[in-house]
C-alpha atoms as a PDB file:
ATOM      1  CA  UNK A   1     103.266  98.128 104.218  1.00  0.00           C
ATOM      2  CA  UNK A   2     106.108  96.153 102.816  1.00  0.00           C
ATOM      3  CA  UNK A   3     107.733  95.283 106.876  1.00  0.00           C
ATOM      4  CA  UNK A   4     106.228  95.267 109.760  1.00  0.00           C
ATOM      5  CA  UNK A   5     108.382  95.560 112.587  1.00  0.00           C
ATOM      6  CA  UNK A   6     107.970  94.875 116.426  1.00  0.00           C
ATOM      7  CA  UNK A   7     110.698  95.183 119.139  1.00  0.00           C
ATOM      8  CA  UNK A   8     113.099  95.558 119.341  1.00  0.00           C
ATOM      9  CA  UNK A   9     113.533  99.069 117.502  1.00  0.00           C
ATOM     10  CA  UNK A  10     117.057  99.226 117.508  1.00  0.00           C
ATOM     11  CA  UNK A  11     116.919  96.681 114.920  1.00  0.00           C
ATOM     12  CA  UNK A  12     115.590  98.511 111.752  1.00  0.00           C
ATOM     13  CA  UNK A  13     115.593 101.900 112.440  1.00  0.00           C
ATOM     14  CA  UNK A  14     119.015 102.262 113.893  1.00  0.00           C
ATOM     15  CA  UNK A  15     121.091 103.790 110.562  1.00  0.00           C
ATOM     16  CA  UNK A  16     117.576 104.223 108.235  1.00  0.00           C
ATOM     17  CA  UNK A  17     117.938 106.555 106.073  1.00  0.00           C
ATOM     18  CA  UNK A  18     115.421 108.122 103.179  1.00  0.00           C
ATOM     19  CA  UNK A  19     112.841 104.785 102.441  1.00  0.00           C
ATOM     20  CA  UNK A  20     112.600 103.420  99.062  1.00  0.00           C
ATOM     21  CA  UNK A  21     108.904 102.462  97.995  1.00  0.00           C
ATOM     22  CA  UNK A  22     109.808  98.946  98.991  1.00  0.00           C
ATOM     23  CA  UNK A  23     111.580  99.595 102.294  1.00  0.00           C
ATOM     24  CA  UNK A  24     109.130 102.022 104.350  1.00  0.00           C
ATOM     25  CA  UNK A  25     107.892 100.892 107.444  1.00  0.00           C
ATOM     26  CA  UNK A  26     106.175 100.881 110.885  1.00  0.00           C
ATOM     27  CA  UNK A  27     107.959 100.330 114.414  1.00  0.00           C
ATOM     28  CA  UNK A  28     105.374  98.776 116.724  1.00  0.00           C
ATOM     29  CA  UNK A  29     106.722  99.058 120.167  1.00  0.00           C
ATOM     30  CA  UNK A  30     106.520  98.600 123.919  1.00  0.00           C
ATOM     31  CA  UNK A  31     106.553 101.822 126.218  1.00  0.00           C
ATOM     32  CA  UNK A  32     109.854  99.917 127.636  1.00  0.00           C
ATOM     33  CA  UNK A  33     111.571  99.477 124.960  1.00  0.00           C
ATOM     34  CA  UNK A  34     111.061 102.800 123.497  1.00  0.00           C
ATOM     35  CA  UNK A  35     113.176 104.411 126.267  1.00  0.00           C
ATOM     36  CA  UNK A  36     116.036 106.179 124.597  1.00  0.00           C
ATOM     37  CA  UNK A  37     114.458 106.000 121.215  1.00  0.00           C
ATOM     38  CA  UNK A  38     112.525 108.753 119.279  1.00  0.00           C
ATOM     39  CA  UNK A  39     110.571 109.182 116.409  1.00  0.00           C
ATOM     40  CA  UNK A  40     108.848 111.756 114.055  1.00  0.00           C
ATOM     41  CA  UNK A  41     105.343 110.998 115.194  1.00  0.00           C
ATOM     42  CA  UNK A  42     104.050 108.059 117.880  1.00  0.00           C
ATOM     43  CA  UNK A  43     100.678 106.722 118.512  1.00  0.00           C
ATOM     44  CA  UNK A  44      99.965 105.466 122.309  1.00  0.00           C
ATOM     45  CA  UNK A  45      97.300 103.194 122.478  1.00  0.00           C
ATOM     46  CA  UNK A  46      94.460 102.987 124.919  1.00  0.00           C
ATOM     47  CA  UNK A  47      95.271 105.912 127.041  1.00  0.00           C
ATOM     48  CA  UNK A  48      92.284 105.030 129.719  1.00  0.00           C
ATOM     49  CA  UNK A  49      92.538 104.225 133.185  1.00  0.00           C
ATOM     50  CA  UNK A  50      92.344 100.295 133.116  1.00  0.00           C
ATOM     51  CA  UNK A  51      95.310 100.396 130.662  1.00  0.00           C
ATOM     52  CA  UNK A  52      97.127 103.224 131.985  1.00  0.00           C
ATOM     53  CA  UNK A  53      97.760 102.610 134.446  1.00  0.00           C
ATOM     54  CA  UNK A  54      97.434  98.944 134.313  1.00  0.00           C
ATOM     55  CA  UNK A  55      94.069  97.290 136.382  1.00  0.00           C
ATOM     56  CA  UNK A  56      97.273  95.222 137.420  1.00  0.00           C
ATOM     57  CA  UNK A  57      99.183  97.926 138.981  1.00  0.00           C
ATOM     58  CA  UNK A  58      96.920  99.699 141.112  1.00  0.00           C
ATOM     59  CA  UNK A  59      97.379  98.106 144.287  1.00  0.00           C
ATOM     60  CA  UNK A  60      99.843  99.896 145.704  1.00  0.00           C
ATOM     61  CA  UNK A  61     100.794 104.025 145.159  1.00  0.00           C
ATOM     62  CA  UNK A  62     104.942 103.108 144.092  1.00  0.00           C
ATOM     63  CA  UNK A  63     102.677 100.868 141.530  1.00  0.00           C
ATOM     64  CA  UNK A  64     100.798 103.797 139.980  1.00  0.00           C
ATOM     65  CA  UNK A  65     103.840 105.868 139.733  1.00  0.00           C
ATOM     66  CA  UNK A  66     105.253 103.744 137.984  1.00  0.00           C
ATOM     67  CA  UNK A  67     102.891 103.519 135.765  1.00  0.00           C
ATOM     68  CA  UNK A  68     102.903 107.496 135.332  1.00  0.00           C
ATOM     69  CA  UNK A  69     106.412 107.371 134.574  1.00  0.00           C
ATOM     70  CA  UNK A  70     105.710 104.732 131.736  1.00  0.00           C
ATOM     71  CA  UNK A  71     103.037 107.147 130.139  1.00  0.00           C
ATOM     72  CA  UNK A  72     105.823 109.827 130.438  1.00  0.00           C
ATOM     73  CA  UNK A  73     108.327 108.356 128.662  1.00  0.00           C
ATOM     74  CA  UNK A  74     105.709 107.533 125.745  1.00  0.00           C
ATOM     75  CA  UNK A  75     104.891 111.079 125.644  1.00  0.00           C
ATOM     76  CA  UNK A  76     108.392 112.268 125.148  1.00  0.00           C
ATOM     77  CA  UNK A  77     109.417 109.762 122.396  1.00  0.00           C
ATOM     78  CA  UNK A  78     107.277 112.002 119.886  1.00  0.00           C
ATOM     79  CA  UNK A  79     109.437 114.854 117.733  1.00  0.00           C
ATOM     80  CA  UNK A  80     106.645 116.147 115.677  1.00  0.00           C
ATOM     81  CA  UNK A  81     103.317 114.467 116.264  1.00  0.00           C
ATOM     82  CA  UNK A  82     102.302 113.000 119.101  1.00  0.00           C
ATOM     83  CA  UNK A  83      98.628 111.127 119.267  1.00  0.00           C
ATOM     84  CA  UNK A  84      97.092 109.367 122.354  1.00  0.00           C
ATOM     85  CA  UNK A  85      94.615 106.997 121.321  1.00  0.00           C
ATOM     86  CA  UNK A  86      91.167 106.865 123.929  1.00  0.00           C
ATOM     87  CA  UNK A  87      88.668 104.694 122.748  1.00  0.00           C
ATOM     88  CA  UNK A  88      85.023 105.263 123.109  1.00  0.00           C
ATOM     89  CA  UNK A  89      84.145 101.669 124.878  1.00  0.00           C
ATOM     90  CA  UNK A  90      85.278  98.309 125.221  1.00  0.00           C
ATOM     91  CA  UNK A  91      83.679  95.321 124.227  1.00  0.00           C
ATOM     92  CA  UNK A  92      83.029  92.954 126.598  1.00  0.00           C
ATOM     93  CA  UNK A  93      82.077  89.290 126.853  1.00  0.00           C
ATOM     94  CA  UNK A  94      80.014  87.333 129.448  1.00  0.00           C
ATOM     95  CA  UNK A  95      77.824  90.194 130.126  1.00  0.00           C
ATOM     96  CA  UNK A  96      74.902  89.261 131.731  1.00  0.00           C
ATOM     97  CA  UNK A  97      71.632  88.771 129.737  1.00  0.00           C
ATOM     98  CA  UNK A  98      69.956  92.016 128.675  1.00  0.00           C
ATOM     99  CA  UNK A  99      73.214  93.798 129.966  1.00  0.00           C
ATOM    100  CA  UNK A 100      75.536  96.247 128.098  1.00  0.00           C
ATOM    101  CA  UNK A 101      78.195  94.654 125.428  1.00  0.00           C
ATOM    102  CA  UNK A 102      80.515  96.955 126.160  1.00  0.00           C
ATOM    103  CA  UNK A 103      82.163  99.332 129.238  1.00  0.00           C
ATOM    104  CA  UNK A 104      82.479 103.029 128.208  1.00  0.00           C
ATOM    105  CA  UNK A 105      86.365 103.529 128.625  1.00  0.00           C
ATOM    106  CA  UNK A 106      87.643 107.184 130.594  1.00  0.00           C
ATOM    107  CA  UNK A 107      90.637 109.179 129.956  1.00  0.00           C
ATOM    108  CA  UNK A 108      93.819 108.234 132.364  1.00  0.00           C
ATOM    109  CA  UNK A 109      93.610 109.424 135.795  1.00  0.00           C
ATOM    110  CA  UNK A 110      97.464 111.117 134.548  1.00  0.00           C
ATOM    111  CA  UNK A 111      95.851 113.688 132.591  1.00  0.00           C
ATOM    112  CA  UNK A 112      93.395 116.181 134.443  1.00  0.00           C
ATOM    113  CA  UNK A 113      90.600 117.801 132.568  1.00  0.00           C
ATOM    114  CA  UNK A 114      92.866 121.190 132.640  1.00  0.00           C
ATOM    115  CA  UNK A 115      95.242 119.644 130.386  1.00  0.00           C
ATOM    116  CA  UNK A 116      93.183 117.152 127.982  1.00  0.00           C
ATOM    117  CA  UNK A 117      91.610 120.291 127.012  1.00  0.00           C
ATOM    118  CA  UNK A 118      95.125 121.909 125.700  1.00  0.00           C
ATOM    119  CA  UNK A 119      94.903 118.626 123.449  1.00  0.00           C
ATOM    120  CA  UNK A 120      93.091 118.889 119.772  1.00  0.00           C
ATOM    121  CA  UNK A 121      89.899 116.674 120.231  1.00  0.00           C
ATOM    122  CA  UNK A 122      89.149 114.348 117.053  1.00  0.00           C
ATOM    123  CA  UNK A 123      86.199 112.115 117.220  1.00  0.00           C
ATOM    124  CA  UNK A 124      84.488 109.710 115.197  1.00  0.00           C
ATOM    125  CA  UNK A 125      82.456 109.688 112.610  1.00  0.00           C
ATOM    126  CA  UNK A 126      78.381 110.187 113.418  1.00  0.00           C
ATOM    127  CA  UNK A 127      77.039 107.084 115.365  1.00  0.00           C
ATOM    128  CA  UNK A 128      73.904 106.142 115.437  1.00  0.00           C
ATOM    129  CA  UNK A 129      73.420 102.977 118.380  1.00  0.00           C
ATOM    130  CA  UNK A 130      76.349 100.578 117.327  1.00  0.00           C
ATOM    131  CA  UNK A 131      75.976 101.166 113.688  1.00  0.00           C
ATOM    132  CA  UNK A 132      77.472 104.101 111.853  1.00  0.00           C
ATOM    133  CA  UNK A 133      75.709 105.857 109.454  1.00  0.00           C
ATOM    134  CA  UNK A 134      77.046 104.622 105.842  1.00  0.00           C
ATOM    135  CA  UNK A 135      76.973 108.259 104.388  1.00  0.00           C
ATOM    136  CA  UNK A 136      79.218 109.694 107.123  1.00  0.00           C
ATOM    137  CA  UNK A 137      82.016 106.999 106.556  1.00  0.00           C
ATOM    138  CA  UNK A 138      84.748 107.721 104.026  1.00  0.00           C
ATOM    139  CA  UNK A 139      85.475 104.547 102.018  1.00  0.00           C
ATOM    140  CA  UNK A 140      88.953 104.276 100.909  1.00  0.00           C
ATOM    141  CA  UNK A 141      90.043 101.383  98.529  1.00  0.00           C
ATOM    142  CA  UNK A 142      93.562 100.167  99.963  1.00  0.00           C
ATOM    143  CA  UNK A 143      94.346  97.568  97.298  1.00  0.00           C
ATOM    144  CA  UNK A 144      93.745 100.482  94.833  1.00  0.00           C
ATOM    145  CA  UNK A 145      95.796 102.490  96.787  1.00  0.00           C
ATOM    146  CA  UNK A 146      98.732 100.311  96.819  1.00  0.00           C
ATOM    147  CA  UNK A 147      98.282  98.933  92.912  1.00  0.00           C
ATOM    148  CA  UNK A 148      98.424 102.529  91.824  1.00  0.00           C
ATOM    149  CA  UNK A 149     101.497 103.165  94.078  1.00  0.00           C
ATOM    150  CA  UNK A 150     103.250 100.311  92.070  1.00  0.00           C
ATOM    151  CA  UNK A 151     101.935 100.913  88.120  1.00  0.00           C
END
C-alpha cells in the first residue's frame, strides 16, 4: 500500500475515481465516522462481546443500545462484502502463574446463534496448542509481490 488513510474518510475518498498503481488505498475508520459513508466491502473488527458492545458501556441498558446501534451502522456501510472479524482469544497479561495466557473471546450478544449461522463461517488454519502447523500455512512473499507489481 502506497497511503494509508485514517479518519476522516471524507478526505480521500470523497471524488476517487479508478486508482492508478500508485494511488490505491485503504480507509481505516471509526464506526462514527463512517455514518453516511459507504464502501464496496468493510471489515469490522473484534465483533465479541467485550468490544461490542464496549466492557465500558454495559452499565446501563440506553448504554447497550447504543452500542447496538453502532454495530448497525457498521453493518450497513458494506455494498458488496461485508466481513465481521471474531477472534479466537485474546492475549492477556498478568495472568496468574500456571494460568491461561489468553481469554477465549465470544460472538456479540447482537447476533443470536439463529443468525450467525446465515453467515459463511471461515476459520483458521489447523492449530495445534499455540503453534500452527508449518505445512497448513500458506507462505506468501509480499516484497515479491509488490517488486513484481512494479517491474
Amino acid at each position: 500500500m502506497t497511503e494509508l488513510t485514517l479518519d476522516p474518510p471524507e478526505a480521500s475518498s470523497d471524488e476517487s475515481g479508478a486508482p492508478h498503481l500508485d494511488e490505491d488505498y485503504l480507509i481505516l475508520s471509526t464506526i462514527h465516522s463512517a455514518k453516511g459513508q459507504e464502501w464496496n466491502a468493510v471489515y469490522v473488527l473484534n465483533v465479541v462481546d467485550g468490544c461490542m458492545p464496549s466492557d465500558m458501556a454495559t452499565g446501563r441498558e440506553e448504554d447497550i443500545e447504543e452500542e447496538r446501534r453502532l454495530l448497525y451502522v457498521a453493518m450497513t456501510r458494506a455494498k458488496h462484502h461485508l466481513a465481521l472479524i471474531t477472534p479466537q482469544r485474546f492475549y492477556v497479561r498478568q495472568q496468574r502463574r500456571g494460568g491461561d495466557s489468553y481469554i477465549n473471546a465470544t460472538l456479540t450478544r447482537f447476533i443470536p446463534g439463529k443468525v450467525a449461522r446465515l453467515f459463511e463461517q471461515v476459520v483458521p488454519v489447523t492449530v495445534r496448542g499455540d503453534a500452527r502447523i508449518a505445512s497448513d500455512v500458506l507462505k506468501v512473499d509480499v516484497g515479491a509481490k509488490l517488486r513484481a507489481m512494479w517491474d
